[in-house]
Protein backbone atom coordinates (compact mmCIF):
# COMPACT_ATOMS: atom_id res chain seq x y z
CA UNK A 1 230.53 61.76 17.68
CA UNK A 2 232.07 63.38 14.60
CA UNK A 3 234.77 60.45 14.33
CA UNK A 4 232.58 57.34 14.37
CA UNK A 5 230.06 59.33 12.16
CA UNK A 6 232.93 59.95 9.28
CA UNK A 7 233.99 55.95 9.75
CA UNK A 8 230.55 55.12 9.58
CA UNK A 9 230.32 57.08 6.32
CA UNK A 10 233.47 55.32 4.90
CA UNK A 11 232.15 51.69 5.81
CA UNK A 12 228.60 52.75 4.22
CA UNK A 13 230.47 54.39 0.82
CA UNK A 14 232.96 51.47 0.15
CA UNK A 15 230.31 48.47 1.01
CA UNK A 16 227.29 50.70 -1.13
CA UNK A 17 230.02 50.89 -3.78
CA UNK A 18 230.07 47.69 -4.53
CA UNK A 19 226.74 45.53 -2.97
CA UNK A 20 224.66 48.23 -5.13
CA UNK A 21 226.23 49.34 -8.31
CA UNK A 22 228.50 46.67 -9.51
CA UNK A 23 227.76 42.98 -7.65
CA UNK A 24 224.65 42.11 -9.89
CA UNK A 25 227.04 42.97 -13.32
CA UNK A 26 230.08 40.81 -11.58
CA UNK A 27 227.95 37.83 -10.65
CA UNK A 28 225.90 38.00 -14.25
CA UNK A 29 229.31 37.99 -16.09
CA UNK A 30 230.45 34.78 -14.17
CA UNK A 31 227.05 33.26 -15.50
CA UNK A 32 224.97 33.88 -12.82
CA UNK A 33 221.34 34.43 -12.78
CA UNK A 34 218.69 36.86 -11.29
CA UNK A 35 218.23 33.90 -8.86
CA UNK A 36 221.72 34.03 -7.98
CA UNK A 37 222.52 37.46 -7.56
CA UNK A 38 219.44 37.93 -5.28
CA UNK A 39 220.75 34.51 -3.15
CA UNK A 40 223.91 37.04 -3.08
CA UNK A 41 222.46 40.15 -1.57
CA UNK A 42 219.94 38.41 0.67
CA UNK A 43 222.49 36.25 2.36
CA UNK A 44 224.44 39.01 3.73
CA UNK A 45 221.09 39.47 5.48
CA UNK A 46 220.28 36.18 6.14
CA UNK A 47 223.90 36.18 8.42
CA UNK A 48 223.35 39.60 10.01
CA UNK A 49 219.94 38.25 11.25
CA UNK A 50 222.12 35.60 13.45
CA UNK A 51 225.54 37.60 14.24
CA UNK A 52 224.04 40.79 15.22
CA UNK A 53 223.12 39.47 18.85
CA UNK A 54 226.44 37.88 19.28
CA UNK A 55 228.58 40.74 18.22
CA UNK A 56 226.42 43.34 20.20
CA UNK A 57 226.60 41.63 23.49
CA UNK A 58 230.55 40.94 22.66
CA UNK A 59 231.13 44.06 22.78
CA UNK A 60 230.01 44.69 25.99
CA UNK A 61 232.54 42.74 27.69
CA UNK A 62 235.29 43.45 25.38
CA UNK A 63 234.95 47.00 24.03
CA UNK A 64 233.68 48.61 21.04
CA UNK A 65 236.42 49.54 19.36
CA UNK A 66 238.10 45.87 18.62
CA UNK A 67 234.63 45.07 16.86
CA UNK A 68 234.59 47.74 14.81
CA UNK A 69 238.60 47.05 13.58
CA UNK A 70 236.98 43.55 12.96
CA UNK A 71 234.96 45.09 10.63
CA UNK A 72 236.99 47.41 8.74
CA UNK A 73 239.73 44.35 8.36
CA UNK A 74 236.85 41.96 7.02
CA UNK A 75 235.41 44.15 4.30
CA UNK A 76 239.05 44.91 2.93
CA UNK A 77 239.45 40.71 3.28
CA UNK A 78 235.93 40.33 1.25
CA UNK A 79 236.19 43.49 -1.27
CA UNK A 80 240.13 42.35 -1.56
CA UNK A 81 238.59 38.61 -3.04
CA UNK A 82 236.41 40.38 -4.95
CA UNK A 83 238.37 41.86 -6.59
CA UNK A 84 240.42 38.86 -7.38
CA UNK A 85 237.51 36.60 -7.90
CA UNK A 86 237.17 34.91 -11.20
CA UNK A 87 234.39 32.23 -10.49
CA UNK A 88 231.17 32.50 -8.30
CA UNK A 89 232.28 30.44 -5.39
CA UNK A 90 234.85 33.16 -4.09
CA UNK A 91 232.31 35.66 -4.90
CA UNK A 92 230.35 34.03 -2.85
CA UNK A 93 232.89 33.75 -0.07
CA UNK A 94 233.75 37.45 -0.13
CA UNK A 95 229.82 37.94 0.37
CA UNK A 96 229.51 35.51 3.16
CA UNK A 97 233.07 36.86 4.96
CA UNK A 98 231.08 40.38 4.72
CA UNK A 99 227.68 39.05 6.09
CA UNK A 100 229.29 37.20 9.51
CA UNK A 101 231.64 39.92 10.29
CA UNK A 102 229.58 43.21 9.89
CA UNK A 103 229.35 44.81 13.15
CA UNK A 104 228.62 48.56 12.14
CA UNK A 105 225.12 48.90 12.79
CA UNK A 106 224.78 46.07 16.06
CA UNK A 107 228.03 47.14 17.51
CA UNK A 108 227.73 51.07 16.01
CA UNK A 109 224.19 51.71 17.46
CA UNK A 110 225.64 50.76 21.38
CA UNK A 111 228.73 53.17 20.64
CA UNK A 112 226.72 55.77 19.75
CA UNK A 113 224.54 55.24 23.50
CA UNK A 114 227.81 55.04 24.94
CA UNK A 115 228.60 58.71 23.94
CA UNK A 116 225.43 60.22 24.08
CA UNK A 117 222.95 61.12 27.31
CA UNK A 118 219.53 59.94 27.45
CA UNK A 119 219.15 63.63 26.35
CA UNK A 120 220.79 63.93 23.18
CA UNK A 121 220.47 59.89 21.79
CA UNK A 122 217.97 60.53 19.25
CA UNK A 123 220.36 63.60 17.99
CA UNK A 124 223.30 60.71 17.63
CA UNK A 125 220.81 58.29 15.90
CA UNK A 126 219.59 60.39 14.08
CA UNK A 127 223.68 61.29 12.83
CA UNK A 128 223.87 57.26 12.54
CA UNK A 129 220.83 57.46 9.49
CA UNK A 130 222.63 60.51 8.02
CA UNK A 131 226.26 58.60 7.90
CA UNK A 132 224.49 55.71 6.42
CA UNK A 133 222.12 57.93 4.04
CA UNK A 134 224.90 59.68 2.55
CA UNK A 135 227.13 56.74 2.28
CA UNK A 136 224.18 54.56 0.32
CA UNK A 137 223.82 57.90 -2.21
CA UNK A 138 227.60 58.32 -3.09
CA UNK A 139 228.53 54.93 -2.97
CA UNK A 140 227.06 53.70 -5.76
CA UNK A 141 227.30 56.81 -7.58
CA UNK A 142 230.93 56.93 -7.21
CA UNK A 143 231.36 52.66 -8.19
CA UNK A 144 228.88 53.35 -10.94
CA UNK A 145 231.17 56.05 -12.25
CA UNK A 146 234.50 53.88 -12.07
CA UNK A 147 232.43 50.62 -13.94
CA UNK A 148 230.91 52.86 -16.29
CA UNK A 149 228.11 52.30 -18.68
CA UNK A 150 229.25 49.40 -21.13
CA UNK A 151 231.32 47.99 -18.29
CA UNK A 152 234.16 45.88 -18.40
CA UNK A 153 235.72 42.56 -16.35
CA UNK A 154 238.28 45.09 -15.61
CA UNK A 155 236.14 48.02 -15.19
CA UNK A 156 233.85 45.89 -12.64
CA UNK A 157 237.09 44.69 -10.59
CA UNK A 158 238.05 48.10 -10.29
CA UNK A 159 235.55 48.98 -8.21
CA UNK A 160 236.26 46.79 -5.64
CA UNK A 161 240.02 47.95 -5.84
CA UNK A 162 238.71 51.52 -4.91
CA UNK A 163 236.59 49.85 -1.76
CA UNK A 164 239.11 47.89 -0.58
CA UNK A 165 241.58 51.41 -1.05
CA UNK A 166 238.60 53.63 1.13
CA UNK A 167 238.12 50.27 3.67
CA UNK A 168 242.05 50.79 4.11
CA UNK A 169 241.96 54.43 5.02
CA UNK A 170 239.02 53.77 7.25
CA UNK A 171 241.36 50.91 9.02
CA UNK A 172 243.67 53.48 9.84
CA UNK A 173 241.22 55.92 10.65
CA UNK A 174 240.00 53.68 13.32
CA UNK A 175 243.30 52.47 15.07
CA UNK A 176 244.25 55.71 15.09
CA UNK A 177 241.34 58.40 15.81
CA UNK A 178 238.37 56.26 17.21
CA UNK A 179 238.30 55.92 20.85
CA UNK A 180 237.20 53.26 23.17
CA UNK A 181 233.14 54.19 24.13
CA UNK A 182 232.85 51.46 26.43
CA UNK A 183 233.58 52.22 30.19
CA UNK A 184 232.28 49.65 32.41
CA UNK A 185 232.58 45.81 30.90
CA UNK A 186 229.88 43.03 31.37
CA UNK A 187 230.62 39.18 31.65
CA UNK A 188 229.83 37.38 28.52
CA UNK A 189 227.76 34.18 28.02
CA UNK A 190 226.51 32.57 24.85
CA UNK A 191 223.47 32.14 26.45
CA UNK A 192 222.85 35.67 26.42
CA UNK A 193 222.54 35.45 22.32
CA UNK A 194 219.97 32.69 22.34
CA UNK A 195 218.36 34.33 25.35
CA UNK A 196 218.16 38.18 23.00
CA UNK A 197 216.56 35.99 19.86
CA UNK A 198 214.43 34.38 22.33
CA UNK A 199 212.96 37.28 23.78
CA UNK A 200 212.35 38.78 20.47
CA UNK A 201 210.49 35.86 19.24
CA UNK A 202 208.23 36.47 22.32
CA UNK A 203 208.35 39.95 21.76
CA UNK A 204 207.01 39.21 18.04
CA UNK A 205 204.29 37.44 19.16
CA UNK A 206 202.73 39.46 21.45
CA UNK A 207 198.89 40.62 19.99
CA UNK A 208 199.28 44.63 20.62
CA UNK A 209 203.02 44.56 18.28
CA UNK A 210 202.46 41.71 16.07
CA UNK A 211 200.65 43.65 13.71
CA UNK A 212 203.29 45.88 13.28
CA UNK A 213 206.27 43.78 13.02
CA UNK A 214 204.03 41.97 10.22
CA UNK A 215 203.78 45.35 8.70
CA UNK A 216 207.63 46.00 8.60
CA UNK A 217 208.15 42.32 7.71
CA UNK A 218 205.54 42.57 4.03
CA UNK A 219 207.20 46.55 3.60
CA UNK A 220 210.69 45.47 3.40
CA UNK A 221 209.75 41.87 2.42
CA UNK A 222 208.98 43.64 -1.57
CA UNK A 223 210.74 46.95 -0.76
CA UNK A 224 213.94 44.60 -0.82
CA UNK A 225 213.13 42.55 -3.41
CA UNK A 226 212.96 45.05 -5.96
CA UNK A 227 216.42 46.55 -4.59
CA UNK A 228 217.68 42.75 -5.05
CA UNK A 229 216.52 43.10 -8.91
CA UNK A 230 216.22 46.47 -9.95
CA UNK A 231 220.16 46.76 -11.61
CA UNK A 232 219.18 43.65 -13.91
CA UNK A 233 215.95 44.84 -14.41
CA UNK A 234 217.02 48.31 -16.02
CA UNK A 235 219.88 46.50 -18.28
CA UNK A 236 217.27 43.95 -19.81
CA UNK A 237 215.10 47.09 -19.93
CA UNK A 238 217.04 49.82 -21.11
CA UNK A 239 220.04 48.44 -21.38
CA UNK A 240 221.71 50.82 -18.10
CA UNK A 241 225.16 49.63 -16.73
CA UNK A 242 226.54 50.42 -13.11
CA UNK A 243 226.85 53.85 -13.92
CA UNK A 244 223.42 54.66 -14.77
CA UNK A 245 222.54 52.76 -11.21
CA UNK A 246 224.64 54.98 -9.58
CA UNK A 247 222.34 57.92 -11.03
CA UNK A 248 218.94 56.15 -9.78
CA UNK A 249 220.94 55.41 -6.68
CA UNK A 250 221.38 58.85 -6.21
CA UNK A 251 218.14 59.71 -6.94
CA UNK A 252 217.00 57.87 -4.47
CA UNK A 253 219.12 58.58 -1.69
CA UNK A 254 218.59 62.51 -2.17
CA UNK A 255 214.69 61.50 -2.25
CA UNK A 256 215.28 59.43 1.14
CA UNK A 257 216.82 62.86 2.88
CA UNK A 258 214.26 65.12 1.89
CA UNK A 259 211.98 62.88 3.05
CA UNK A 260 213.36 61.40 6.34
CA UNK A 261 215.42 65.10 6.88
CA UNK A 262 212.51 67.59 6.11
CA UNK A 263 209.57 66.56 4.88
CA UNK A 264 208.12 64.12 7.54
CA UNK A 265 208.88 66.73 10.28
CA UNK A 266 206.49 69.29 8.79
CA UNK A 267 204.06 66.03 8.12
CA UNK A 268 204.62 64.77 11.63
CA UNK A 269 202.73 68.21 13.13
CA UNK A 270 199.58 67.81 10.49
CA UNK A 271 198.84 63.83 10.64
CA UNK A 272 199.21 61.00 12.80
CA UNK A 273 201.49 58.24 12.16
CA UNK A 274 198.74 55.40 10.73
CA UNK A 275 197.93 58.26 8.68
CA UNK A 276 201.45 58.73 7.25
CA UNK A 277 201.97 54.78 7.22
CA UNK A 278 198.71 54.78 5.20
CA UNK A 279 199.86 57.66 2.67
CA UNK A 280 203.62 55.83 2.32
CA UNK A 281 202.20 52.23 1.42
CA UNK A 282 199.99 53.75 -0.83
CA UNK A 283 202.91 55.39 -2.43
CA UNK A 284 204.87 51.89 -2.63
CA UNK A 285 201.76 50.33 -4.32
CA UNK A 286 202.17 53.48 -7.03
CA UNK A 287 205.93 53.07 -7.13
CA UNK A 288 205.09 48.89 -8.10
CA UNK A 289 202.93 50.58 -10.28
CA UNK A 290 204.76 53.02 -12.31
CA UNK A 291 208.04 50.63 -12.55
CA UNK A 292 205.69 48.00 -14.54
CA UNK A 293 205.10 50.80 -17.38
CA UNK A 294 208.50 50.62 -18.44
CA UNK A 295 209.21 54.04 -19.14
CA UNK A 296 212.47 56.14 -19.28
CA UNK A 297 210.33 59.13 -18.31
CA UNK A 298 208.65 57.41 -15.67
CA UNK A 299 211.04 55.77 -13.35
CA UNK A 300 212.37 58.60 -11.71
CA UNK A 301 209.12 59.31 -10.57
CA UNK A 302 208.79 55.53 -9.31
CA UNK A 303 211.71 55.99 -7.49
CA UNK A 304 210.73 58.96 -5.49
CA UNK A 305 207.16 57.46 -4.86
CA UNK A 306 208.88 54.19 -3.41
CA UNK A 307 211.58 56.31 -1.61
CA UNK A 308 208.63 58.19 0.03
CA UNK A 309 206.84 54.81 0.67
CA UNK A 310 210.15 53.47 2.50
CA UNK A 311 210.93 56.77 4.51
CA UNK A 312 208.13 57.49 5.82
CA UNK A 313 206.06 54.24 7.06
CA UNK A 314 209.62 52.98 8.44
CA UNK A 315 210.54 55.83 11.43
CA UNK A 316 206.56 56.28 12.06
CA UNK A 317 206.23 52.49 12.99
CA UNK A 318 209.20 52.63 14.91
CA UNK A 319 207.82 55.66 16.72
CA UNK A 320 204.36 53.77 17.12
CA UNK A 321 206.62 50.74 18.45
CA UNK A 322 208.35 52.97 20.65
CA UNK A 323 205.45 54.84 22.45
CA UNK A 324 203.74 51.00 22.70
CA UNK A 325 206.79 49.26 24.79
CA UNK A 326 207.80 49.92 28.50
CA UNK A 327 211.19 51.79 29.07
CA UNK A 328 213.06 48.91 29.87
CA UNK A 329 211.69 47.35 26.79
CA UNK A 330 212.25 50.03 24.10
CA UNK A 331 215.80 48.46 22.98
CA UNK A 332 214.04 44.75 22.44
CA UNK A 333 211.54 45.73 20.56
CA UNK A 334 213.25 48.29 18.31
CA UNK A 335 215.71 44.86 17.87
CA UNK A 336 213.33 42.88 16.78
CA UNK A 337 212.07 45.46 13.99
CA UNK A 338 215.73 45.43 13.08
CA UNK A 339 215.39 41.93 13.14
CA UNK A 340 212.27 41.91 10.95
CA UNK A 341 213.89 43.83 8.74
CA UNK A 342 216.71 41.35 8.53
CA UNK A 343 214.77 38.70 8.16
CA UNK A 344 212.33 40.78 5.65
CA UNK A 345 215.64 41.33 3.07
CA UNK A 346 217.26 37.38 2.96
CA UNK A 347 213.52 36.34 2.29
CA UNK A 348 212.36 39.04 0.33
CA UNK A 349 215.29 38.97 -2.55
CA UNK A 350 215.52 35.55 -3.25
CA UNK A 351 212.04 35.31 -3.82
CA UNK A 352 211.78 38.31 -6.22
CA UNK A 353 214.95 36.86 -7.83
CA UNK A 354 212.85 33.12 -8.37
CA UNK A 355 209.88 35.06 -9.32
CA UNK A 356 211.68 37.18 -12.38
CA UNK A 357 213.97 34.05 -13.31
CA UNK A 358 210.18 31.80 -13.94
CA UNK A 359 207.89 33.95 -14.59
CA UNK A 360 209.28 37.23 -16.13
CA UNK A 361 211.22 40.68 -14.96
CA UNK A 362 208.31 42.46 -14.38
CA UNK A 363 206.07 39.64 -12.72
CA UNK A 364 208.10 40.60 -9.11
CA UNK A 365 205.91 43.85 -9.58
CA UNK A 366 202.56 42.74 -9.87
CA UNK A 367 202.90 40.46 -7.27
CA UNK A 368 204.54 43.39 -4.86
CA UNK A 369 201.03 45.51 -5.98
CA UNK A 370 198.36 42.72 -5.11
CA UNK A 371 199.98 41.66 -2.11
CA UNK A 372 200.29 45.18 -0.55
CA UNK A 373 197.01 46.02 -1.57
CA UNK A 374 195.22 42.55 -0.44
CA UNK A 375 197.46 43.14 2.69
CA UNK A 376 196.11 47.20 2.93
CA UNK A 377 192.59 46.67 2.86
CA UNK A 378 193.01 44.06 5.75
CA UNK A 379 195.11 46.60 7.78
CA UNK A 380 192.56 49.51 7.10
CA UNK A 381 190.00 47.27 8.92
CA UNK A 382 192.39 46.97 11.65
CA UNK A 383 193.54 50.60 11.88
CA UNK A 384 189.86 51.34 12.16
CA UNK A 385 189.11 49.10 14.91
CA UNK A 386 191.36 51.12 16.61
CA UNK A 387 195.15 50.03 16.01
CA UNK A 388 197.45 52.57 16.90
């Protein structure tokens, strides 16, 4: 468990490195827009949402561990261009070479059930959200750090030199340390791809779980959009570089632990989960709130509010999914809020990106806080009918 945990943690710090903290100031000094660097981070999503199947149910005929080399070799091929890149396009490649080929979390999440017992799988999920936490907190710290506050072409590039250096070691790591999880093999069929997005379509329609997908679809939907534009929406506000990103990154990622680590256990034991869903959207409307004052003073507080929004209504409706589907249908429908999620981000970004780029940087904002609370009063009727 320890092993894939620490390459998890590698993969996580050397892609957070550079998605978070420097790719918005490396695209805008190519001339590229808001619109643009959102197009960027959404269509590593807009990939996953397709691949994911295919590399999951690849791996169950030929192993986990040749997936998971695939992946270390493909970020060092895409943070290795970005480096080099000095126009859009092969900025763009790198991007699109690191959407196809990510396999952590499809191909990661069936390692992890292949070492665990029935037992002790929410113990080695719960390890998978730590690796990743931690990983999406230093990350950007540490590529904020190297690009500095009044960055540089050469300060920017230099960040994806040290990811491609950590993507490396984790290369290594793998071949080396990681062992083969998978001990009986399945036949493979592309069939079996179409026939997983299939089901989850079906899945997504069905009346008792629609609700809820729809829920995680709007949450991560404007959750994600302000992730897509919150680095170019500090410079033109107070002028912040990567570095200072790497501080709100931080920030947030502490406020996601005690959150997700502590805080919602002790809540968990006192409330239901619609009444934790219902405290953390509230929190996201006053986090949409808060980031439209434009204050210094204020947007740490923004931060945490949104961070509380995000980490809390996210594991309670997968718990509320959870205790809703059959046993034999728990891994589908968890998939398809992974796919919602997915599908939530290359939507979501773009659209926040088009909306600052027309209409103004903070104009992403107010629509986030009308929509969630038009939205809100709509699910408060349903939640009081009974929807839980």
């Amino acid at each position: 468990m320890s092993r894939f945990v620490f390459f998890l943690f590698l993969d996580v710090l050397a892609f957070s490195g550079v998605l978070i903290a420097t790719l918005p100031f490396i695209i805008k000094n190519y001339g590229g827009d808001i619109f643009l660097i959102t197009v960027a981070f959404g269509s590593f999503s807009f990939f996953q949402f397709f691949v994911s199947p295919f590399w999951g149910s690849l791996s169950d005929k030929i192993g986990r561990k040749p997936l998971i080399i695939l992946n270390c070799v493909a970020e060092l091929i895409a943070n290795i261009l970005l480096a080099l890149s000095n126009n859009l396009l092969l900025i763009f490649i790198a991007r699109v070479v690191a959407g196809i080929f990510k396999t952590n979390v499809s191909v990661g999440t069936a390692y992890i059930s292949d070492i665990t017992s029935n037992e002790n799988r929410a113990k080695g999920m719960g390890m998978f959200g730590v690796a990743f936490g931690l990983g999406f907190t230093l990350g950007p710290l540490a590529g904020g750090l190297i690009a500095g506050s009044s960055f540089t072409p050469e300060s920017l590039s230099s960040v994806a030199w040290y990811a491609s250096a950590v993507n490396l070691v984790n290369l290594f790591y793998v071949i080396l340390f990681l062992k083969e999880s998978l001990k009986i093999k399945k036949d493979f069929e592309f069939s079996e791809v179409s026939q997983k997005l299939s089901d989850q379509m079906v899945v997504a329609k069905d009346k008792s779980l629609y609700p809820y997908f729809l829920l995680i679809l709007i949450i991560y939907l404007v959750f994600s959009g302000m992730e897509g534009i919150i680095a170019i929406w500090t410079n033109d506000t107070f002028s912040w570089g990567p570095k200072e990103i790497g501080y709100v990154m931080l920030l947030a990622g502490f406020s996601q632990i005690v959150v997700q680590g502590g805080l919602l256990r002790i809540l968990i034991k006192n409330f239901s989960e619609i009444q934790l869903i219902q405290s953390g959207y509230l929190a996201l409307i006053i986090g949409f709130i808060l980031i439209t004052t434009e204050s210094i003073s204020i947007i740490p507080f923004a931060i945490i509010a949104l961070c509380y929004g995000i980490g809390i209504t996210s594991p309670c409706l997968n718990s509320l999914l959870s205790k809703k589907a059959n046993e034999n249908q728990k891994g589908l429908i968890l998939g398809t809020a992974y796919s919602s999620q997915a599908a939530a981000r290359f939507l979501g970004q773009p659209f926040a990106g088009l909306v600052f780029l027309n209409l103004g940087k903070n104009y992403p904002f107010y629509f986030d806080i009308i929509f969630l609370s038009i939205l809100g009063i709509i699910y408060l009727y349903y939640f009081k009918k009974g929807l839980n």
